[in-house]
Protein backbone atom coordinates (compact mmCIF):
# COMPACT_ATOMS: atom_id res chain seq x y z
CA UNK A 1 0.00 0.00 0.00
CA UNK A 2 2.07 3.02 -1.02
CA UNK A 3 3.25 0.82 0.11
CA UNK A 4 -0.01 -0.31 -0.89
CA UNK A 5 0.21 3.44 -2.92
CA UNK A 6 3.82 4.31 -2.64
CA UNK A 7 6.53 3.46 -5.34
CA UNK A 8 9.69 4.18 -6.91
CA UNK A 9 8.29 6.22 -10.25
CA UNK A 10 10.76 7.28 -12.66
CA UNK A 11 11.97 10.42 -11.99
CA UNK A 12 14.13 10.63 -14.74
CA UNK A 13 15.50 7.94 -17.26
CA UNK A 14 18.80 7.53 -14.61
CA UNK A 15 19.24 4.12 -13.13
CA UNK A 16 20.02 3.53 -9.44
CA UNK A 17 23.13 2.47 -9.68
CA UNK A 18 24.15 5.44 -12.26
CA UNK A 19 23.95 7.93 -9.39
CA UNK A 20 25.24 8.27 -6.20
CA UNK A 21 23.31 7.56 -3.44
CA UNK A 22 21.19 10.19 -1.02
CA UNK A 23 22.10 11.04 2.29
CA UNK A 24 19.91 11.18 5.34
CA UNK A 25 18.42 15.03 5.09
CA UNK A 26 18.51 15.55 8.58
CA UNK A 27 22.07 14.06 9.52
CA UNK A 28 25.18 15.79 11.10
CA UNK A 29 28.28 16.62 9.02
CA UNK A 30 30.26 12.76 8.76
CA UNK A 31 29.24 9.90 6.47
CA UNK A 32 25.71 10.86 6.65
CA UNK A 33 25.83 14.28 5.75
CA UNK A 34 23.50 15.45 3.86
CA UNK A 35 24.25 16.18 -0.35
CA UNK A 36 24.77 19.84 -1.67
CA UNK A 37 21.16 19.31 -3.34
CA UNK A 38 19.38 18.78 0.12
CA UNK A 39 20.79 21.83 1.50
CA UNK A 40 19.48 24.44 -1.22
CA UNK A 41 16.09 25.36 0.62
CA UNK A 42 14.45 22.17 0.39
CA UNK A 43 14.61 22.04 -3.78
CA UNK A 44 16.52 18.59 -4.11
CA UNK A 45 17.17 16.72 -7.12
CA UNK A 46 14.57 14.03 -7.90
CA UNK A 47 15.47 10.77 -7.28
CA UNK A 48 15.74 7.70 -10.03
CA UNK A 49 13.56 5.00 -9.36
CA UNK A 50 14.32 1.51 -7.65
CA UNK A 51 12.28 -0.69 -10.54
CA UNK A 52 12.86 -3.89 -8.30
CA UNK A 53 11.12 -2.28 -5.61
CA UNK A 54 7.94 -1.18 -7.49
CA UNK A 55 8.12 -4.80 -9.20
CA UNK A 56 7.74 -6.58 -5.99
CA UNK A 57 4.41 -4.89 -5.82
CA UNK A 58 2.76 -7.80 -8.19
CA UNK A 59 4.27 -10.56 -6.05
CA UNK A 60 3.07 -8.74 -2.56
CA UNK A 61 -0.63 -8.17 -3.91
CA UNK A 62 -0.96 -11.47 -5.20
CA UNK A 63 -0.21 -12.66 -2.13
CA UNK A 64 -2.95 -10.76 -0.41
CA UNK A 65 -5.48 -11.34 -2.90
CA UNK A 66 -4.71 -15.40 -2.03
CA UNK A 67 -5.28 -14.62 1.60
CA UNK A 68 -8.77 -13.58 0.77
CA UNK A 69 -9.12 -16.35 -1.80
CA UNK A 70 -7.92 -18.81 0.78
CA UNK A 71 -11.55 -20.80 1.03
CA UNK A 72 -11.65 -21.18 -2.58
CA UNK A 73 -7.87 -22.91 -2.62
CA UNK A 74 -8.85 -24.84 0.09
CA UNK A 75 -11.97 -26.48 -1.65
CA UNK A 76 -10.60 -26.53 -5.30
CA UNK A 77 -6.28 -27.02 -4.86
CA UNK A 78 -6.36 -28.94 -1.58
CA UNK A 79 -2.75 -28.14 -1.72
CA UNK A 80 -1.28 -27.87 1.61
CA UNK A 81 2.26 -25.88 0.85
CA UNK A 82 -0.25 -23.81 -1.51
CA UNK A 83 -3.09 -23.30 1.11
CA UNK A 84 -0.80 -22.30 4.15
CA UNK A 85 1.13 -20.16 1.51
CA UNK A 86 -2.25 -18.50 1.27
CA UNK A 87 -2.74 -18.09 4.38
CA UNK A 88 0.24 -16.17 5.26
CA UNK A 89 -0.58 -13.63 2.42
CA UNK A 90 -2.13 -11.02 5.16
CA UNK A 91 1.97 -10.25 5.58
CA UNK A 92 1.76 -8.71 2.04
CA UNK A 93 0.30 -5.59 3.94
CA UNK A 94 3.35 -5.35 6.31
CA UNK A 95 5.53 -5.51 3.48
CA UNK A 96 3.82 -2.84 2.16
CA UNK A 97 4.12 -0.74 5.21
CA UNK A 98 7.33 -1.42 5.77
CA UNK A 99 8.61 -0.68 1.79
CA UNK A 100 6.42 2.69 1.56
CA UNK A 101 8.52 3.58 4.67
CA UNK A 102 11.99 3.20 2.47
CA UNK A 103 10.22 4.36 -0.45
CA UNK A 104 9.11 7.64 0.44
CA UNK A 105 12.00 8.36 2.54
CA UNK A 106 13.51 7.92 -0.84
CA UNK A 107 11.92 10.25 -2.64
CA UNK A 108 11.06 12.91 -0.41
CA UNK A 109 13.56 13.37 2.51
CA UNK A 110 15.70 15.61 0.39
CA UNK A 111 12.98 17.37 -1.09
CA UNK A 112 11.32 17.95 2.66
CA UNK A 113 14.84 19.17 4.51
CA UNK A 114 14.95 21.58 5.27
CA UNK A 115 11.24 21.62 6.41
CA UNK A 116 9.13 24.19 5.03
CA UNK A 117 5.16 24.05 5.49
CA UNK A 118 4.83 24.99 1.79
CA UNK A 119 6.60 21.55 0.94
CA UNK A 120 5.14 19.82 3.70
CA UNK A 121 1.73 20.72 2.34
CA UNK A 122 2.55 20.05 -1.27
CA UNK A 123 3.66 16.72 -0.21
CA UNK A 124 0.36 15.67 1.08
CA UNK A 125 -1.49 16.70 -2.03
CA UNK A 126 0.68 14.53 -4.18
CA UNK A 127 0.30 11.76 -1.67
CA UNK A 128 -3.64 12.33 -0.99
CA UNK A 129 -3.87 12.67 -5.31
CA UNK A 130 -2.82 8.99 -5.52
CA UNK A 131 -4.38 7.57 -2.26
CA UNK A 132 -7.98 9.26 -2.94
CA UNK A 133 -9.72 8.53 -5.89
CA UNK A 134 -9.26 4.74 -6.44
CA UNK A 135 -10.72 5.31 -2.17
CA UNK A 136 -13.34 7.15 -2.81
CA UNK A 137 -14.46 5.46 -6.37
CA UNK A 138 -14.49 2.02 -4.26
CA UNK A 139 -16.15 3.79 -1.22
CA UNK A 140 -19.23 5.14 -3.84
CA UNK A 141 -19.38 1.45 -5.40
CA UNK A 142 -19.75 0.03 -2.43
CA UNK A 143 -22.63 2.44 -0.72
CA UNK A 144 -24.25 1.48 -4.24
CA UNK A 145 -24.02 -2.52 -3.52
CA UNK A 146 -25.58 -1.66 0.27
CA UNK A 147 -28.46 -0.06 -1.17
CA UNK A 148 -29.00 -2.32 -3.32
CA UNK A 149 -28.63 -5.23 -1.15
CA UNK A 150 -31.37 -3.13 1.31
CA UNK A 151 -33.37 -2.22 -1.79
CA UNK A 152 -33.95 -6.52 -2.41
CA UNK A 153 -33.71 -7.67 0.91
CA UNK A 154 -30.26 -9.01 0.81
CA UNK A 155 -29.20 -10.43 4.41
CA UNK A 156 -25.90 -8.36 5.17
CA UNK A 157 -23.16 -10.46 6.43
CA UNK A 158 -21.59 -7.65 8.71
CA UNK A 159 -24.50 -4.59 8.83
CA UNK A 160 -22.34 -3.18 11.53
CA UNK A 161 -19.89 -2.09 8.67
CA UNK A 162 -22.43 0.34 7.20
CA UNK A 163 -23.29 3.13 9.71
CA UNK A 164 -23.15 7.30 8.63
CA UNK A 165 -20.39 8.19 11.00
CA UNK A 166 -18.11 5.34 9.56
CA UNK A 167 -19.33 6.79 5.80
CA UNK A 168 -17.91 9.87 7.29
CA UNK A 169 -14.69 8.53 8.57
CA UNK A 170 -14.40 6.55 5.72
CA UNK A 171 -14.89 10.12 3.51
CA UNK A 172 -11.63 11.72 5.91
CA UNK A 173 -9.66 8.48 5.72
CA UNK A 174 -9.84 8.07 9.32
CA UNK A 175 -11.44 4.96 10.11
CA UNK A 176 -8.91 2.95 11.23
CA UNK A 177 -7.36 5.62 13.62
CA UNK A 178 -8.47 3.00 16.65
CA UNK A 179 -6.88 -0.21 17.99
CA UNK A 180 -8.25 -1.90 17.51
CA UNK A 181 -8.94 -1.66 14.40
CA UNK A 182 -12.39 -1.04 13.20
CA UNK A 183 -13.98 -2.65 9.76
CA UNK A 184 -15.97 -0.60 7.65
CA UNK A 185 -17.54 -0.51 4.50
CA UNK A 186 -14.69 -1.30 2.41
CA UNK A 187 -13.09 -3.02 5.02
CA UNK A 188 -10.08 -3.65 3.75
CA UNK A 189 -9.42 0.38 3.04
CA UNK A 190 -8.40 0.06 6.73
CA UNK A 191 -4.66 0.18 5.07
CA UNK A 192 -5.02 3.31 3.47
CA UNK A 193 -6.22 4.95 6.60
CA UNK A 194 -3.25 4.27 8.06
CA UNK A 195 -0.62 4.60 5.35
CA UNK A 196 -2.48 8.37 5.30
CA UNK A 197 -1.94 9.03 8.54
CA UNK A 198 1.49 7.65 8.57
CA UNK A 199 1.81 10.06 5.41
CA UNK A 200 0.87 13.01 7.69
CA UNK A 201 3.50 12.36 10.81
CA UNK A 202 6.43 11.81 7.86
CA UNK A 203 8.20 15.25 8.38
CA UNK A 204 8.81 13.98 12.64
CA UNK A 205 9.54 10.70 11.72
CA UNK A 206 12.61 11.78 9.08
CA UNK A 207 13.83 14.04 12.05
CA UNK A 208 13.77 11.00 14.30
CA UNK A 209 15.48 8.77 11.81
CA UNK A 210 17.69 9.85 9.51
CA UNK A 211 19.43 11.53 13.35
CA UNK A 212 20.32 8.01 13.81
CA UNK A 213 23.98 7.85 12.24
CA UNK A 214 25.42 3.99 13.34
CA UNK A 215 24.16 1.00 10.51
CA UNK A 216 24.71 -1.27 13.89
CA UNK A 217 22.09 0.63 15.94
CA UNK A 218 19.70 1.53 13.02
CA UNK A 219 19.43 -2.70 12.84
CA UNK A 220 19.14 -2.83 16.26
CA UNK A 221 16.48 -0.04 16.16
CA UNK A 222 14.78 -2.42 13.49
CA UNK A 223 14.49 -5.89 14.95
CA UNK A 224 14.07 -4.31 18.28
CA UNK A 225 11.06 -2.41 17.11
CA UNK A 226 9.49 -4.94 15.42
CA UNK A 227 9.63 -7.90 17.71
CA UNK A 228 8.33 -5.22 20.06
CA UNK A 229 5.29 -5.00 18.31
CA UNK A 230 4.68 -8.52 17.97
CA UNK A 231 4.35 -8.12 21.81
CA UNK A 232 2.74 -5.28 22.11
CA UNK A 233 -0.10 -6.68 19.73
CA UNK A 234 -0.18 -9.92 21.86
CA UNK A 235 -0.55 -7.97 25.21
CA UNK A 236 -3.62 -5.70 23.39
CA UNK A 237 -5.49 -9.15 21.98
CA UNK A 238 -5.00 -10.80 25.48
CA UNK A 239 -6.71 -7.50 27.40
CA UNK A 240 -9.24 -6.51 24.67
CA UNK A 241 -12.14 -8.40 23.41
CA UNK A 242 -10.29 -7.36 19.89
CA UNK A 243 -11.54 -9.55 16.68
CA UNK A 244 -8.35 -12.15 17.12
CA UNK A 245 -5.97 -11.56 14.39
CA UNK A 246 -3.59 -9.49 12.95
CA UNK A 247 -6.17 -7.45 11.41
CA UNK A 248 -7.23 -5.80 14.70
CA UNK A 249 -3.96 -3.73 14.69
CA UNK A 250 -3.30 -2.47 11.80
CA UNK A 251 -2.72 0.74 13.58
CA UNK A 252 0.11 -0.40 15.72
CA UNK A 253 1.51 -2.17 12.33
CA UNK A 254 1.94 1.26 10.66
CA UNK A 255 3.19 2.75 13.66
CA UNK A 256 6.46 0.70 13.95
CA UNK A 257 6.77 -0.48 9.83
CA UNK A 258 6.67 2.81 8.24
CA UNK A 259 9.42 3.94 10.72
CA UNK A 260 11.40 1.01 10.05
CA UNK A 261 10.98 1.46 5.90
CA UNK A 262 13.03 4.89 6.90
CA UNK A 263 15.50 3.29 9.08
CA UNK A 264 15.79 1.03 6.06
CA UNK A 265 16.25 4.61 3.94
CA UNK A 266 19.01 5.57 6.21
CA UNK A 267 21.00 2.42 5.63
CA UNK A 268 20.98 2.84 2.04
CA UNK A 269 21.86 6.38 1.90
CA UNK A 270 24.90 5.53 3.87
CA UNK A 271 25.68 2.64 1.12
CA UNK A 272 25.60 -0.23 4.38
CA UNK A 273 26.42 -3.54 2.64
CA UNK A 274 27.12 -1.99 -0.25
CA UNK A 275 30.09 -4.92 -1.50
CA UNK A 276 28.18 -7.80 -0.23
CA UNK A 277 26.92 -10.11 -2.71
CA UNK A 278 23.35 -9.10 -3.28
CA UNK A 279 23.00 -11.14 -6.22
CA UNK A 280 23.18 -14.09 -4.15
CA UNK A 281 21.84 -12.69 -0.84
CA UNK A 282 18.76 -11.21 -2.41
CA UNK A 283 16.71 -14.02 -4.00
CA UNK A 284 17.92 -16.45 -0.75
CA UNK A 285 16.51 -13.86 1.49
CA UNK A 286 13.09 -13.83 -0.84
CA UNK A 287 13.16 -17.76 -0.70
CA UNK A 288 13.28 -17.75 3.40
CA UNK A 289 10.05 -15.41 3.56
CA UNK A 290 8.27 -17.59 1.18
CA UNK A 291 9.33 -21.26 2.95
CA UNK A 292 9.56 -19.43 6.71
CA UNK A 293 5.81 -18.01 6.66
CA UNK A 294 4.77 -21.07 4.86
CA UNK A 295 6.07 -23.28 7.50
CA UNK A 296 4.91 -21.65 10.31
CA UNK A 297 1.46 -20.95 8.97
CA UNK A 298 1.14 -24.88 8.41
CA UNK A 299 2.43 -25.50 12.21
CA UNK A 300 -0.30 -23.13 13.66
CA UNK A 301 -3.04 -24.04 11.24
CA UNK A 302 -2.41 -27.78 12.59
CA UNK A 303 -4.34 -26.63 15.78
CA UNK A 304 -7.97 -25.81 15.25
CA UNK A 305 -7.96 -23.38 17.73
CA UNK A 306 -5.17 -21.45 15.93
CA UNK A 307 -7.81 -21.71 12.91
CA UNK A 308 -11.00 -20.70 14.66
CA UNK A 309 -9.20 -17.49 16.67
CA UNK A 310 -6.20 -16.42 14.31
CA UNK A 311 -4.19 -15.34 16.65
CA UNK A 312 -1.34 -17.27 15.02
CA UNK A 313 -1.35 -14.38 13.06
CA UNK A 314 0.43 -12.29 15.31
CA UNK A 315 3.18 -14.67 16.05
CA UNK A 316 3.78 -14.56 12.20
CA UNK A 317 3.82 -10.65 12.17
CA UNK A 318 7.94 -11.86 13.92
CA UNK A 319 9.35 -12.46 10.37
CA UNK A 320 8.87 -8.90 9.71
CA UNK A 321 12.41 -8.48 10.54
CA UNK A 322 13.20 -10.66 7.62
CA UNK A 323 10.95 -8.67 5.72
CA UNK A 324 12.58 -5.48 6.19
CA UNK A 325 16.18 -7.52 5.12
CA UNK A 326 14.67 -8.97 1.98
CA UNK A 327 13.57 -5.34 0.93
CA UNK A 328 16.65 -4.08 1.65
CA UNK A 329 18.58 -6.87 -0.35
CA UNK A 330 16.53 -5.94 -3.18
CA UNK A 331 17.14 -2.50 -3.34
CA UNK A 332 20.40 -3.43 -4.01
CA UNK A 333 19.62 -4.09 -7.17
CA UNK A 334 22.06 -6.95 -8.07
CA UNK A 335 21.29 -10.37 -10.43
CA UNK A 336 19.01 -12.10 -12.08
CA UNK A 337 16.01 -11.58 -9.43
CA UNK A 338 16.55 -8.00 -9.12
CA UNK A 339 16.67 -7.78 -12.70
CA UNK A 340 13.42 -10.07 -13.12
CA UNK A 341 11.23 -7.43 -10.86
CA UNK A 342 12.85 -4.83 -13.04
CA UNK A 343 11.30 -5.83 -16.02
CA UNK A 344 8.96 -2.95 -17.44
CA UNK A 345 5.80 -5.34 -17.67
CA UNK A 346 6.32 -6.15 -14.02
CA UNK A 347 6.08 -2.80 -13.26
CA UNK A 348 3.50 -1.89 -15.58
CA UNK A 349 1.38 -4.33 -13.82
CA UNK A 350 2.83 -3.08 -10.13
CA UNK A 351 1.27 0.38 -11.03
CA UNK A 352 -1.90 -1.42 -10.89
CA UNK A 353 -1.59 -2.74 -7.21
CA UNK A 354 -3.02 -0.01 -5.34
CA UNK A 355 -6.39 -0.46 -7.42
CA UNK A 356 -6.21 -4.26 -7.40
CA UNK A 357 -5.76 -3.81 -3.62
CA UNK A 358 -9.21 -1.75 -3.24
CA UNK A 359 -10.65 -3.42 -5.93
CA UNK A 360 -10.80 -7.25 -5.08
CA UNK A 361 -12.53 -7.93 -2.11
CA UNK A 362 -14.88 -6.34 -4.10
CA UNK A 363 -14.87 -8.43 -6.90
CA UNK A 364 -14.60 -11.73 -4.53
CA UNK A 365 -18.23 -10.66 -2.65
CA UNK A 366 -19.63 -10.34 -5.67
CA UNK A 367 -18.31 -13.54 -6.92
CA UNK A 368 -19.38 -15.64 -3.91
CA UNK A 369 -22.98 -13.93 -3.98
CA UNK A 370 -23.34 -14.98 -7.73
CA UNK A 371 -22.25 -18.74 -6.43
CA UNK A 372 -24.23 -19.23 -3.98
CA UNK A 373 -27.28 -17.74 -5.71
């Protein structure tokens, strides 16, 4: 989501690795200093894009859309690797999180230092501009399906989704400013909610960052932060009567993965890792996420009570470490499955995402309504 929205657009036909790379905006005079560009009144040179990065978008949807096609796998490729594959795919949102962090910490910390409300503001039109419309198109299509549903009868499956004030909240993008989190007519816009308010906090969140000058402590920072939510969310589900599952807190998601995306932005500013052998590292580091949330989705899912209350879920949302690595391997750049997520029909599909994102729940009601009927 930039993440589910966010991605690495051509800025101008330069490739990564042509250029040299950006320094944290914020950062005191040594290795992470900032470039002449950043420190001519905020007007920094555009940044090239990171094609592997907006590639990855096709694999990451996919892999939520199977999430929410999970039933139908189940009953039609009784495949178990496949199924619990599936059932992982709810992690494709905290990649998402995590790589709009990096990405538009990428694009914009040089254009946003030094601060200036005029760029701060001209930032969040850019940033509402893509997140809106496909929102509120979706929004409108779905108020249409509720009154029709009303208009024949139709028994709704969650009617406490479809109240004014959520309509309202919906119409603000603020809906899933709770934990938890609360669903709402197109539930699964809960994302963008939260990608826009992490959208809104980016200025203090580069200032917090890109201060933080030491690769060892910016990974410590990472892991640290992220295992910490896994317990955080564990402590909230165990105290709350909270719909079990990772769903519930999609605002304490944001709140550590978007940061972490711009820890990630600081690393590769200061060129950390920059000899290692990416070309290997990257595609070994993609394998792990696939086999490791595999794995452990098929170990949980072997207990019917992990089934029935999700809460396995959380335990899964530890890999995220991994995640953030396996980003930050392929931003790098380097061999053959860099280069395959480069490709432009990959990311002339990836510039789709977003809109599949809204889009398919959608689509799968409507499928399951014209089954059953």
């Amino acid at each position: 989501m930039k993440g589910l929205v966010t991605d690495s657009r051509p800025h101008n036909d330069a490739s990564v690795d042509a250029s040299p790379r950006p320094q944290p905006a914020f950062a005191a005079p040594t290795d992470f200093a900032p470039t002449e560009s950043c420190q001519q009144s905020g007007s920094a040179k555009r940044q090239p894009p990171i094609h592997s990065l907006t590639g990855i978008r096709v694999a990451l949807i996919l892999w939520v859309v199977l999430f929410h096609l999970k039933p139908e796998i189940s009953a039609l490729l009784p495949f178990n690797p496949l199924v619990h594959f599936a059932g992982a795919g709810f992690l494709g949102v905290d990649f998402f999180f995590i790589l709009s962090g990096f990405v538009i910490a990428y694009n914009y910390a040089e254009r946003l230092s030094p601060f200036s409300f005029k760029n701060y503001c001209r930032f969040l039109v850019l940033r509402l501009a893509r997140l809106y419309p496909v929102h509120l198109f979706t929004l409108l299509i779905v108020l249409l399906l509720y009154g029709a549903a009303l208009g024949v009868g139709s028994n709704l499956s969650n009617p406490e989704y479809y109240s004014v004030s959520s309509l309202f909240q919906n119409l603000f993008l603020v809906q899933a400013w709770a934990l938890p989190t609360i669903f709402s007519w197109n539930a699964i816009a809960w994302a963008v909610s939260c990608e826009w308010l992490a959208y809104l906090v980016f200025p203090l969140l580069l200032m917090g960052t890109t201060r933080i000058r030491s690769a060892s402590l910016n990974w410590l920072l990472i892991v640290v932060s992220l295992l910490g939510m896994v317990s955080v969310c564990l402590g909230i589900q165990s105290s709350v009567s909270a719909p079990p599952g990772a769903g519930s807190f999609g605002l304490a998601r944001v709140a550590v993965e978007f940061p972490v995306g711009c820890l990630l932005y600081n690393l590769y500013a200061s060129g950390w890792g920059k000899r290692w052998r990416w070309a290997v590292i990257t595609p070994v580091s993609w394998a792990a996420v696939v086999v490791a949330s595999t794995v452990l989705t098929g170990h949980f899912m072997a207990s019917s009570s992990a089934q029935e209350d999700n809460v396995f879920q959380l335990y899964l949302l530890g890999l995220t470490p991994l995640f953030a690595f396996a980003i930050y391997a392929l931003a790098q750049q380097r061999g053959w499955f860099a280069k395959l997520f480069s490709a432009r029909w990959v990311g002339a599909i990836a510039h789709t995402s977003y809109s599949i994102y809204l889009t398919h729940c959608i689509y799968l009601i409507m499928m399951r309504l014209a089954i059953t009927e």
